[in-house]
Structures are given as C-alpha cells and as structure tokens.
N, C-alpha and C. Protein backbone atom coordinates (compact mmCIF):
# COMPACT_ATOMS: atom_id res chain seq x y z
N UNK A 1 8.44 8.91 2.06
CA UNK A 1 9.35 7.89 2.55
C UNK A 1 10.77 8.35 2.21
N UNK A 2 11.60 8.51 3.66
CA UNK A 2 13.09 8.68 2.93
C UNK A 2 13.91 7.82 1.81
N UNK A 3 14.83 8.03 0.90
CA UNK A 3 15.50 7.62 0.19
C UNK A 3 15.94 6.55 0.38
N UNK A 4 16.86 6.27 1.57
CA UNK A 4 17.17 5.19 2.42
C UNK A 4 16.23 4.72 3.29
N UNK A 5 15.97 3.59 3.01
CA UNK A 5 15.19 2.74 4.01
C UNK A 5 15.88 2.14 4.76
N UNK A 6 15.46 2.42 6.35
CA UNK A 6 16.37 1.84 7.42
C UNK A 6 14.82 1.34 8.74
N UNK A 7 14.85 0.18 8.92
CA UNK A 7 14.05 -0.19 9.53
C UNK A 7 13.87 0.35 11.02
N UNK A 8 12.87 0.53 11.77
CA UNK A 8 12.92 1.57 12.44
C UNK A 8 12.96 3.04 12.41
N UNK A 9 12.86 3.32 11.47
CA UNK A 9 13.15 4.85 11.27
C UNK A 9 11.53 5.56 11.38
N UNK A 10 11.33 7.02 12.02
CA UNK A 10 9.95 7.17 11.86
C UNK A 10 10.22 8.40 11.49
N UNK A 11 9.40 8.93 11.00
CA UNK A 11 9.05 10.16 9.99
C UNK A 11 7.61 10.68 9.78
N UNK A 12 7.87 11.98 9.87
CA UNK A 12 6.05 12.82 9.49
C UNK A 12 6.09 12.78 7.97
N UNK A 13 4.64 12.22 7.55
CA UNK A 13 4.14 11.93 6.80
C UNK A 13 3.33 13.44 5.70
N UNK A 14 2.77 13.83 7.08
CA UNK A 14 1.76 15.08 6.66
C UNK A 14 1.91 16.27 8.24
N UNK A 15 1.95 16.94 7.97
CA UNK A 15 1.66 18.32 9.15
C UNK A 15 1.22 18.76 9.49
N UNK A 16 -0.08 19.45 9.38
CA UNK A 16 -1.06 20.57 9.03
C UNK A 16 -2.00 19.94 10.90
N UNK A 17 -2.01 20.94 11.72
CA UNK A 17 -2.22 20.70 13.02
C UNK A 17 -3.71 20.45 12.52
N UNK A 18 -3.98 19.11 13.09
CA UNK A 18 -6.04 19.27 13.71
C UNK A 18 -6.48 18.93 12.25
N UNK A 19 -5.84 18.73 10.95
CA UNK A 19 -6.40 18.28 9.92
C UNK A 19 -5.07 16.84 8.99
N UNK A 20 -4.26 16.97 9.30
CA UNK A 20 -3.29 15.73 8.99
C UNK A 20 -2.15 15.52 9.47
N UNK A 21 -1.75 15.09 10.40
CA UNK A 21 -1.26 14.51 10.85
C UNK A 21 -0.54 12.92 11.32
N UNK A 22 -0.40 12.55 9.99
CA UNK A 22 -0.18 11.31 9.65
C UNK A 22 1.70 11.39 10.22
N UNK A 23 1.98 9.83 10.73
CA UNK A 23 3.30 9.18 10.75
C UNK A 23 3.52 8.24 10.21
N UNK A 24 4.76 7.84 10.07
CA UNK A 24 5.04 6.56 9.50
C UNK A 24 6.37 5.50 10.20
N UNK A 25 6.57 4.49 10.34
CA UNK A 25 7.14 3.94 10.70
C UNK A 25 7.90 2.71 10.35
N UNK A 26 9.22 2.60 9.80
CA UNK A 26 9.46 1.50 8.94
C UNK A 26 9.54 0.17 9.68
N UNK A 27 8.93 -1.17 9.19
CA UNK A 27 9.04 -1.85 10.22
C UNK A 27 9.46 -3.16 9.78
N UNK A 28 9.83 -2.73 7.92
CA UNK A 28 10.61 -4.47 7.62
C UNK A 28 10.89 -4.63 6.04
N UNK A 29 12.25 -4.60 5.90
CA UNK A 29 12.20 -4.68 4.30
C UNK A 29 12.91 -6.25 3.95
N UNK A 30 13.33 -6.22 2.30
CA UNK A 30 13.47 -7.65 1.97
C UNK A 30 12.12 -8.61 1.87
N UNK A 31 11.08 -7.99 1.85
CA UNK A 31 10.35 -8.96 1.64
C UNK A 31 9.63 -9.10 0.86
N UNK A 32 9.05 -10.41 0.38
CA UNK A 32 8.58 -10.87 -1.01
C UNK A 32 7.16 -11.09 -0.62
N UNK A 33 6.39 -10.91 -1.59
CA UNK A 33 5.36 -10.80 -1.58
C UNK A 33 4.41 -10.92 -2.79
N UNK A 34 3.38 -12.36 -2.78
CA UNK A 34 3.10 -12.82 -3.91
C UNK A 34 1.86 -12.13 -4.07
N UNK A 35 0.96 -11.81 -5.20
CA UNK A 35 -0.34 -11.30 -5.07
C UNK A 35 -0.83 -11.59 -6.45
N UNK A 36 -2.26 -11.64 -6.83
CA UNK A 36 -2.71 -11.64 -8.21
C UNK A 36 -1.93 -10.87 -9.30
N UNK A 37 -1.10 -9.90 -9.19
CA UNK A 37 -0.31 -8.85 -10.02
C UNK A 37 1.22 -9.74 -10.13
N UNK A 38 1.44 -10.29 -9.78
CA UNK A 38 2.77 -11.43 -9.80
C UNK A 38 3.51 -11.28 -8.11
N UNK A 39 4.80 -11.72 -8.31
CA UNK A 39 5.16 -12.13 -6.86
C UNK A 39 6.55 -10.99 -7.23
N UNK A 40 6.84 -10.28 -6.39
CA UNK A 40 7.35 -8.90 -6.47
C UNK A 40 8.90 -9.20 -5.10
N UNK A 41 9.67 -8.71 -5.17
CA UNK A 41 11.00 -9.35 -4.09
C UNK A 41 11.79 -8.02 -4.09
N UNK A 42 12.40 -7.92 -2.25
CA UNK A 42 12.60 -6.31 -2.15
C UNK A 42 12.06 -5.48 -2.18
N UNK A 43 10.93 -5.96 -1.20
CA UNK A 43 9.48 -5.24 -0.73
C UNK A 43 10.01 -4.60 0.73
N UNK A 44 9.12 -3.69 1.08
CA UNK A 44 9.58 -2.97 2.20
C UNK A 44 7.70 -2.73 3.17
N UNK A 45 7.99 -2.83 4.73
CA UNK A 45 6.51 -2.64 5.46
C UNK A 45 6.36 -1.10 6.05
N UNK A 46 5.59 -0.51 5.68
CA UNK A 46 5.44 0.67 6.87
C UNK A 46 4.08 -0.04 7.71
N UNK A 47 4.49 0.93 9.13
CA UNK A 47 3.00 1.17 9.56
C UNK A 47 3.07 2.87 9.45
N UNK A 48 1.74 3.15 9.01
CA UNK A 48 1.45 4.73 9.13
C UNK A 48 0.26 4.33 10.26
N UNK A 49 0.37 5.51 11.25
CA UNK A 49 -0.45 6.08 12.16
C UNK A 49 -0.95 7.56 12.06
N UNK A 50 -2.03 8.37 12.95
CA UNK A 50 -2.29 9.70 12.86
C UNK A 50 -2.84 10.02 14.41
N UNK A 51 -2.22 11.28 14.80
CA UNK A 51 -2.37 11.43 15.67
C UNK A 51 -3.97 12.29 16.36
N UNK A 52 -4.82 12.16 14.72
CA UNK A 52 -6.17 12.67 14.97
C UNK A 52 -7.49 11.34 15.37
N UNK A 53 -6.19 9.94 15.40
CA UNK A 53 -6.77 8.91 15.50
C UNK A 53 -6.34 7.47 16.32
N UNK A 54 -5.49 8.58 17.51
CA UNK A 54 -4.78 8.00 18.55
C UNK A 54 -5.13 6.45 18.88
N UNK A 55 -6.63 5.76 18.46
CA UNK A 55 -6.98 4.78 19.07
C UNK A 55 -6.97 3.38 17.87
N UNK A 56 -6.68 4.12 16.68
CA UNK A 56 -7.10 3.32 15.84
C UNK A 56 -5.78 2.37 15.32
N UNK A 57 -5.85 1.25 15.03
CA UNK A 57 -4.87 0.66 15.00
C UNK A 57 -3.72 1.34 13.23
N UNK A 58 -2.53 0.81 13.55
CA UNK A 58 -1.43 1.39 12.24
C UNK A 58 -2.35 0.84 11.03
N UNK A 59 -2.31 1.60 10.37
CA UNK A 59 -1.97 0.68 8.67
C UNK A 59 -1.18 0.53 8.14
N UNK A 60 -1.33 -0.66 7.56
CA UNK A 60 0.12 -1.49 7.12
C UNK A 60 -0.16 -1.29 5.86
N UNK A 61 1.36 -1.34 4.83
CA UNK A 61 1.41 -0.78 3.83
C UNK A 61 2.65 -1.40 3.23
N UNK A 62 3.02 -1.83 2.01
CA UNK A 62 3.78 -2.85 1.55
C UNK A 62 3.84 -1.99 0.12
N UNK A 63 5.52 -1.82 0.04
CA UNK A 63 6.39 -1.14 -1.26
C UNK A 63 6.72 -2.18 -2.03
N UNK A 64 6.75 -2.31 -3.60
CA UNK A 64 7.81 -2.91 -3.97
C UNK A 64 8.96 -2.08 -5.15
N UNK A 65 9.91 -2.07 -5.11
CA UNK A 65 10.23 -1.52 -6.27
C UNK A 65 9.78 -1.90 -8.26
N UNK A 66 10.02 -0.79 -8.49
CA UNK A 66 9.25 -0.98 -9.96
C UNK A 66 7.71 -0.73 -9.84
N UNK A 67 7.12 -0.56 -8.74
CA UNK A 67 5.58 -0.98 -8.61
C UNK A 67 4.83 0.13 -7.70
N UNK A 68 5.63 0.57 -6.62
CA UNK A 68 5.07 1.10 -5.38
C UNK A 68 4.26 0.59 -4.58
N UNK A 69 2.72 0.61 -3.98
CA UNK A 69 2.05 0.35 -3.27
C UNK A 69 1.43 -1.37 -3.82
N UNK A 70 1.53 -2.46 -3.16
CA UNK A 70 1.30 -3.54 -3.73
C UNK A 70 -0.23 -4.24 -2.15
N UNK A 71 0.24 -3.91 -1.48
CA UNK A 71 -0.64 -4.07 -0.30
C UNK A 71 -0.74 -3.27 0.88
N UNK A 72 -2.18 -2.57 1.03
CA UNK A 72 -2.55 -1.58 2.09
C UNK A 72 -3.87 -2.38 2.74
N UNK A 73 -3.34 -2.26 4.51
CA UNK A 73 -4.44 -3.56 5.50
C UNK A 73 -4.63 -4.45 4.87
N UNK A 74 -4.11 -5.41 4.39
CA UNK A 74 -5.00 -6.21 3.54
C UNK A 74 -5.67 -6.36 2.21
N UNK A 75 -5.55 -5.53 1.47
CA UNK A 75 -5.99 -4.88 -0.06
C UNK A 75 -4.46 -4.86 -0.82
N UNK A 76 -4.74 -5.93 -1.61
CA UNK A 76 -3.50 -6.34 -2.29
C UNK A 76 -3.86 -6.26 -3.59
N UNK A 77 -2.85 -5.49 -4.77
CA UNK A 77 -2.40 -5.15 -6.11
C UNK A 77 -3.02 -6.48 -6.91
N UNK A 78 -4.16 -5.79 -7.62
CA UNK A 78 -4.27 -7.52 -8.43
C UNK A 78 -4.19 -7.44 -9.91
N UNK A 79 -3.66 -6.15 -10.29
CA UNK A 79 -3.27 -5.48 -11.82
C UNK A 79 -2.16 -4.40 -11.93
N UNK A 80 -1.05 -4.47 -12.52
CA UNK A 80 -0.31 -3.24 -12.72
C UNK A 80 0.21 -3.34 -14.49
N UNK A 81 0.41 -1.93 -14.35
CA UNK A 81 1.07 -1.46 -15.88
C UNK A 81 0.94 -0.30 -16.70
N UNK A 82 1.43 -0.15 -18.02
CA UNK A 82 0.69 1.24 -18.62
C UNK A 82 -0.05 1.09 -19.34
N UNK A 83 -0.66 2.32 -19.74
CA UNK A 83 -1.69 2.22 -20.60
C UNK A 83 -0.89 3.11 -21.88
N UNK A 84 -1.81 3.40 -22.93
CA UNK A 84 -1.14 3.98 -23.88
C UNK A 84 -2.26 4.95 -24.19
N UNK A 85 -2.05 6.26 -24.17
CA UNK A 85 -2.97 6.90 -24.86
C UNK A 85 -3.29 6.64 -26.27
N UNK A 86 -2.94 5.81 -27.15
CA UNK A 86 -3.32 5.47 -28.19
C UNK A 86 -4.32 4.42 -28.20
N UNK A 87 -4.73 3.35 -27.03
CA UNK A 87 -5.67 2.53 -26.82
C UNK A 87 -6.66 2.99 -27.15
N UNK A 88 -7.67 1.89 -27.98
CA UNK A 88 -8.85 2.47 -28.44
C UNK A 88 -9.73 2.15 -27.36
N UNK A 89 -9.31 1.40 -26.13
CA UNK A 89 -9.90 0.91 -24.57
C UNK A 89 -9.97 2.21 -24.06
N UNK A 90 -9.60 3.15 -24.21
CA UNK A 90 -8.91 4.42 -22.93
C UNK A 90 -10.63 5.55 -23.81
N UNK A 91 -10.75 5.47 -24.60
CA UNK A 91 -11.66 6.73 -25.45
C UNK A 91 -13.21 6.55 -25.27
C-alpha cells in the first residue's frame, strides 16, 4: 500500500505472470470500525482483486492505524497486542 492514501488510487500488489497477480484498489478511508478487539478510527478500505481470478468477486480489506489488518470479507480482529518472550504462556 502506498504511503499516501488517496482514494481511488490502484496499484500492483504482486507480479510474477500466471502465479500472482494480485491488485488493489483504494476505495474509502476515515472510517471507524468497531469489532471484538475495540473500536479503532482512521481506518482505510481496499478492494484487492487478481487477474488469475477474473470472475471472482474483490476482497475487502480494512486498515487501521496502530493495528493493520482489522477486517478481511468479513473476518474481523477479535484480539490484538504483544506478547513477551518472557511469558511463561509462550514456552
């Protein structure tokens, strides 16, 4: 994703002929968006498409800052944070 987000803007994602070929397409920022992980503001929408899958509809995909990916189709963030390699959870 470019630096600047400007709605409308489309961009290659991936390159590689006959094996990825992914796009992307910006299609809406400013937006808030509540989910089990808290409610996040100055969210941004792509749709990504691929051209090895001309028929299949975009996936939608929802940024927030501080967070990155919070909702993809429908599959929304319902935990974020760090861990500590010192957790006696992690061993």
């Amino acid at each position: 994703m470019p630096g600047t987000f400007r709605v409308g803007a489309r961009y290659f994602q991936e390159q590689a002929d006959g094996i990825a070929e992914d796009c992307a397409e910006n299609v809406a920022k400013g937006l808030r968006v509540d989910t089990a992980a808290g409610k996040f503001d100055k969210c941004v929408k792509v749709e990504e498409t691929t051209r090895l899958e001309e028929d299949a509809p975009p996936s939608e995909k929802i940024y927030c800052p501080g967070v990155g990916l919070v909702e993809d189709s429908g599959v929304t963030l319902v935990r974020y944070g760090f861990t500590s390699i010192d957790d006696d959870d992690n061993h």
